[in-house]
C-alpha atoms as a PDB file:
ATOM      1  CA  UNK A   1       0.000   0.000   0.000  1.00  0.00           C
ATOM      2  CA  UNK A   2       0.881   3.598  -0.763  1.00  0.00           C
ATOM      3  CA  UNK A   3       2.517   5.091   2.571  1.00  0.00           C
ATOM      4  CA  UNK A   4       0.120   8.136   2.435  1.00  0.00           C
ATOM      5  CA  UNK A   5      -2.608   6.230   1.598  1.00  0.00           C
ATOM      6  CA  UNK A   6      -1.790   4.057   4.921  1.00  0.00           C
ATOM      7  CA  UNK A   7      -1.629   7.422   6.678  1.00  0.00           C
ATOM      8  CA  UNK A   8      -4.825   8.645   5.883  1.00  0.00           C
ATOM      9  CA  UNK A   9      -6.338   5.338   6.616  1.00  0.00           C
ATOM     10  CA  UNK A  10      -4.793   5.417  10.200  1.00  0.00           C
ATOM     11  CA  UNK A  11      -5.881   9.010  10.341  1.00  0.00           C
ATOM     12  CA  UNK A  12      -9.685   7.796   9.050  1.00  0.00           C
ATOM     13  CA  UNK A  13      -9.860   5.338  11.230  1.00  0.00           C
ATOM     14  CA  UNK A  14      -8.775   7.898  14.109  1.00  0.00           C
ATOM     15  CA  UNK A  15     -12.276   9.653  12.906  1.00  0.00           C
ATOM     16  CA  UNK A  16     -14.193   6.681  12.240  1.00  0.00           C
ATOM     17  CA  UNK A  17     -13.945   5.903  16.592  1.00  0.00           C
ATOM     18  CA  UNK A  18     -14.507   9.650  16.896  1.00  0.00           C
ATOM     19  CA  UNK A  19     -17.584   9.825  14.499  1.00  0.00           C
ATOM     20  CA  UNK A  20     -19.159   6.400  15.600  1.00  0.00           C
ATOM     21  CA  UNK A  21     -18.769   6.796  19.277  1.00  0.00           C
ATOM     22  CA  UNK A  22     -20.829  10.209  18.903  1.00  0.00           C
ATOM     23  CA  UNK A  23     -23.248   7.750  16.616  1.00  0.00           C
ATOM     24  CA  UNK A  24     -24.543   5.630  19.171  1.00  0.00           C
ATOM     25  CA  UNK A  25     -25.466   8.411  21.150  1.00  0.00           C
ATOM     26  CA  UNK A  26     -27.328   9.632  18.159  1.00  0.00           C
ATOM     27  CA  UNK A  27     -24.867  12.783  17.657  1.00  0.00           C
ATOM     28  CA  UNK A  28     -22.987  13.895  14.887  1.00  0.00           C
ATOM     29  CA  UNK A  29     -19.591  14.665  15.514  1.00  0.00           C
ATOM     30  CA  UNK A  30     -19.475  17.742  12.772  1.00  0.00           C
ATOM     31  CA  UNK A  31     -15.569  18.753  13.134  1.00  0.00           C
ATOM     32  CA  UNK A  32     -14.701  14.613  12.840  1.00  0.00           C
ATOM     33  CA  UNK A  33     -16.982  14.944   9.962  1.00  0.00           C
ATOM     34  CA  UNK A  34     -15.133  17.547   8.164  1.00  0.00           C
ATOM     35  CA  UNK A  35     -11.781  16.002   8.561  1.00  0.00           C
ATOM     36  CA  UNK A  36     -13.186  12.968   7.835  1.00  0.00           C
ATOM     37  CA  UNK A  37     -14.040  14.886   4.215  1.00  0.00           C
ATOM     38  CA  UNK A  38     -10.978  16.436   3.836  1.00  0.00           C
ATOM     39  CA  UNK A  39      -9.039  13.158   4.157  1.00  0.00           C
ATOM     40  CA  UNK A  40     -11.693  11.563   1.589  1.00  0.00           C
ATOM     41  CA  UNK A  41     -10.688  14.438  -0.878  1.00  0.00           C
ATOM     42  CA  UNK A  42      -7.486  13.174  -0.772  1.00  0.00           C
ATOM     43  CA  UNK A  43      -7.833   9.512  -0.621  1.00  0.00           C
ATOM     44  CA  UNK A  44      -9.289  10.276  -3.817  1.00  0.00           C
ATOM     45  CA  UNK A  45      -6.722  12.735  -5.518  1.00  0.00           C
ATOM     46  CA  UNK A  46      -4.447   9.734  -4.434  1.00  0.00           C
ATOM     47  CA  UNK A  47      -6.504   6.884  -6.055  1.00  0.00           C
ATOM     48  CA  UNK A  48      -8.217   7.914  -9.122  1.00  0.00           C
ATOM     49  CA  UNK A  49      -6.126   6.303 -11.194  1.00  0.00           C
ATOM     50  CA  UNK A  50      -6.203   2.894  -9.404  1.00  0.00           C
ATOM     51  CA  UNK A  51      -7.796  -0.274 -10.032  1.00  0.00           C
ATOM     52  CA  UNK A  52      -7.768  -1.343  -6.677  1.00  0.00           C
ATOM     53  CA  UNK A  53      -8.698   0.310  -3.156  1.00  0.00           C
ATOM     54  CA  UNK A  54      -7.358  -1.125  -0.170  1.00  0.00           C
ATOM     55  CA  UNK A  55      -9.798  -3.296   1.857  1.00  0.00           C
ATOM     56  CA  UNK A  56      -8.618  -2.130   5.091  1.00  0.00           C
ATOM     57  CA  UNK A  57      -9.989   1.596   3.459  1.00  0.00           C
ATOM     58  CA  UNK A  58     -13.199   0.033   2.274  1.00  0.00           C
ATOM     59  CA  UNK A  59     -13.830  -1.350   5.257  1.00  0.00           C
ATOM     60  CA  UNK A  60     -13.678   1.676   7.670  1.00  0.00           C
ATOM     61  CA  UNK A  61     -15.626   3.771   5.125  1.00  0.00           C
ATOM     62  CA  UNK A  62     -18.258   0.952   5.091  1.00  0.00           C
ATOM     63  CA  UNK A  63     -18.205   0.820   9.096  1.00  0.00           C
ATOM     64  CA  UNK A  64     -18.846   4.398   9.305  1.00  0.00           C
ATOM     65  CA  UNK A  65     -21.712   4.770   6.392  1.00  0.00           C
ATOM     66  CA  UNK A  66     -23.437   1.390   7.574  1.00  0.00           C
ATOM     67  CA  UNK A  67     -23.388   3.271  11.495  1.00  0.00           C
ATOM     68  CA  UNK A  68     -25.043   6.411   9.975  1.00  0.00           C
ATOM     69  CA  UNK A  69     -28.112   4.857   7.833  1.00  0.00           C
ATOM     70  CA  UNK A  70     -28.072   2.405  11.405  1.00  0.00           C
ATOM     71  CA  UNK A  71     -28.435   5.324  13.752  1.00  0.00           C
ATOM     72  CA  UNK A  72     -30.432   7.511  12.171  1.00  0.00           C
ATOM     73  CA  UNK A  73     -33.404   4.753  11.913  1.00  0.00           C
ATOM     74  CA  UNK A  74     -33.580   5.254  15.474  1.00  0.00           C
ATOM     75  CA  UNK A  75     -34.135   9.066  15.957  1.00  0.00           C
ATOM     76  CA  UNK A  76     -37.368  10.637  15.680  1.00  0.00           C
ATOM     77  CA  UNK A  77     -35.506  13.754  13.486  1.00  0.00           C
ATOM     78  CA  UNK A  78     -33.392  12.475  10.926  1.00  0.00           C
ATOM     79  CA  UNK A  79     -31.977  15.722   9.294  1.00  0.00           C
ATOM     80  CA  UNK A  80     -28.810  16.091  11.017  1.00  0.00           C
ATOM     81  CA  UNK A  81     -28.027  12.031  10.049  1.00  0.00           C
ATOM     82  CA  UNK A  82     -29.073  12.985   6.038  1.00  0.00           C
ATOM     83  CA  UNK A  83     -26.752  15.356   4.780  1.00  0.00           C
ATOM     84  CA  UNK A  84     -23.861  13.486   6.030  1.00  0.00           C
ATOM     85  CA  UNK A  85     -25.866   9.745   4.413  1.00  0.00           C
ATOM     86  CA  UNK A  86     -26.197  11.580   0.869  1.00  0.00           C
ATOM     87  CA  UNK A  87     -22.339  12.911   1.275  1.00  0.00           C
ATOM     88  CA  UNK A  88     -20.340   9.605   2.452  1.00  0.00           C
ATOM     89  CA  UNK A  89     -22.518   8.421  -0.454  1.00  0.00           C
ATOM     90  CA  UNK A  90     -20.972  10.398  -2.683  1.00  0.00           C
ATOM     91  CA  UNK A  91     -17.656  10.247  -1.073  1.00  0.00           C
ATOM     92  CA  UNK A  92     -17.600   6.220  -1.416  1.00  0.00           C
ATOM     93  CA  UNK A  93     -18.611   6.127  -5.072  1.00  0.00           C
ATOM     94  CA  UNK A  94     -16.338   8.824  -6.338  1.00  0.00           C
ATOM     95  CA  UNK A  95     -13.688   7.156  -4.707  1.00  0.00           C
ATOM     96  CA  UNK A  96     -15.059   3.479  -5.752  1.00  0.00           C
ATOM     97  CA  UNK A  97     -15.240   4.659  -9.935  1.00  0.00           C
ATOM     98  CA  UNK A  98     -18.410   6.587  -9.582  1.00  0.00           C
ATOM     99  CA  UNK A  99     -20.737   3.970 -12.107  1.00  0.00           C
ATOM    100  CA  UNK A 100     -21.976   1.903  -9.213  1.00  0.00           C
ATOM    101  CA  UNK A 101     -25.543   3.258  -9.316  1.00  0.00           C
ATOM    102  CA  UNK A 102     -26.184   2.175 -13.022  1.00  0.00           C
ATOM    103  CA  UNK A 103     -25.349  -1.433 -12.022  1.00  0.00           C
END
């Protein structure tokens, strides 16, 4: 693996205990959210060109999507949980090739 792609994985996954600790108690951790993005940007300046994405990546960015549609079904008032849905959404398939919707 690319050393600063392993960097900004250690860094995500950093955020991803910040962001899904805050989860379960049905808050959203808004500075861990915009590192989170800024660290995504990158990931993906760093990988566009690659086939592959590291599973150890995937996996964190699956952990901390799958914990936001998860949380949010149990709040009465979903809005602070759906801007941040409809982003990592966008996040995971620009960095995944972007096509994944047509499938």
């Amino acid at each position: 693996m690319n050393e600063k792609i392993h960097a900004i994985t250690i860094i995500i996954e950093t955020l991803a205990s910040d962001i899904i600790e805050s989860l379960r108690r049905k808050i959203i951790n808004e500075p861990a959210f915009v590192q989170l993005y800024a660290a995504l940007d990158e990931v993906y300046i760093l990988t566009r060109q690659d086939k592959q994405i590291d599973k150890e990546l995937a996996a964190v960015l699956f952990q901390i999507y799958s914990q936001l549609v998860t949380q949010s079904s149990y709040v009465y008032d979903v809005s602070p949980f759906v801007p941040h849905i409809g982003k990592m959404q966008g996040m995971i398939r620009k960095i995944f090739g972007g096509t994944l919707q047509n499938s």
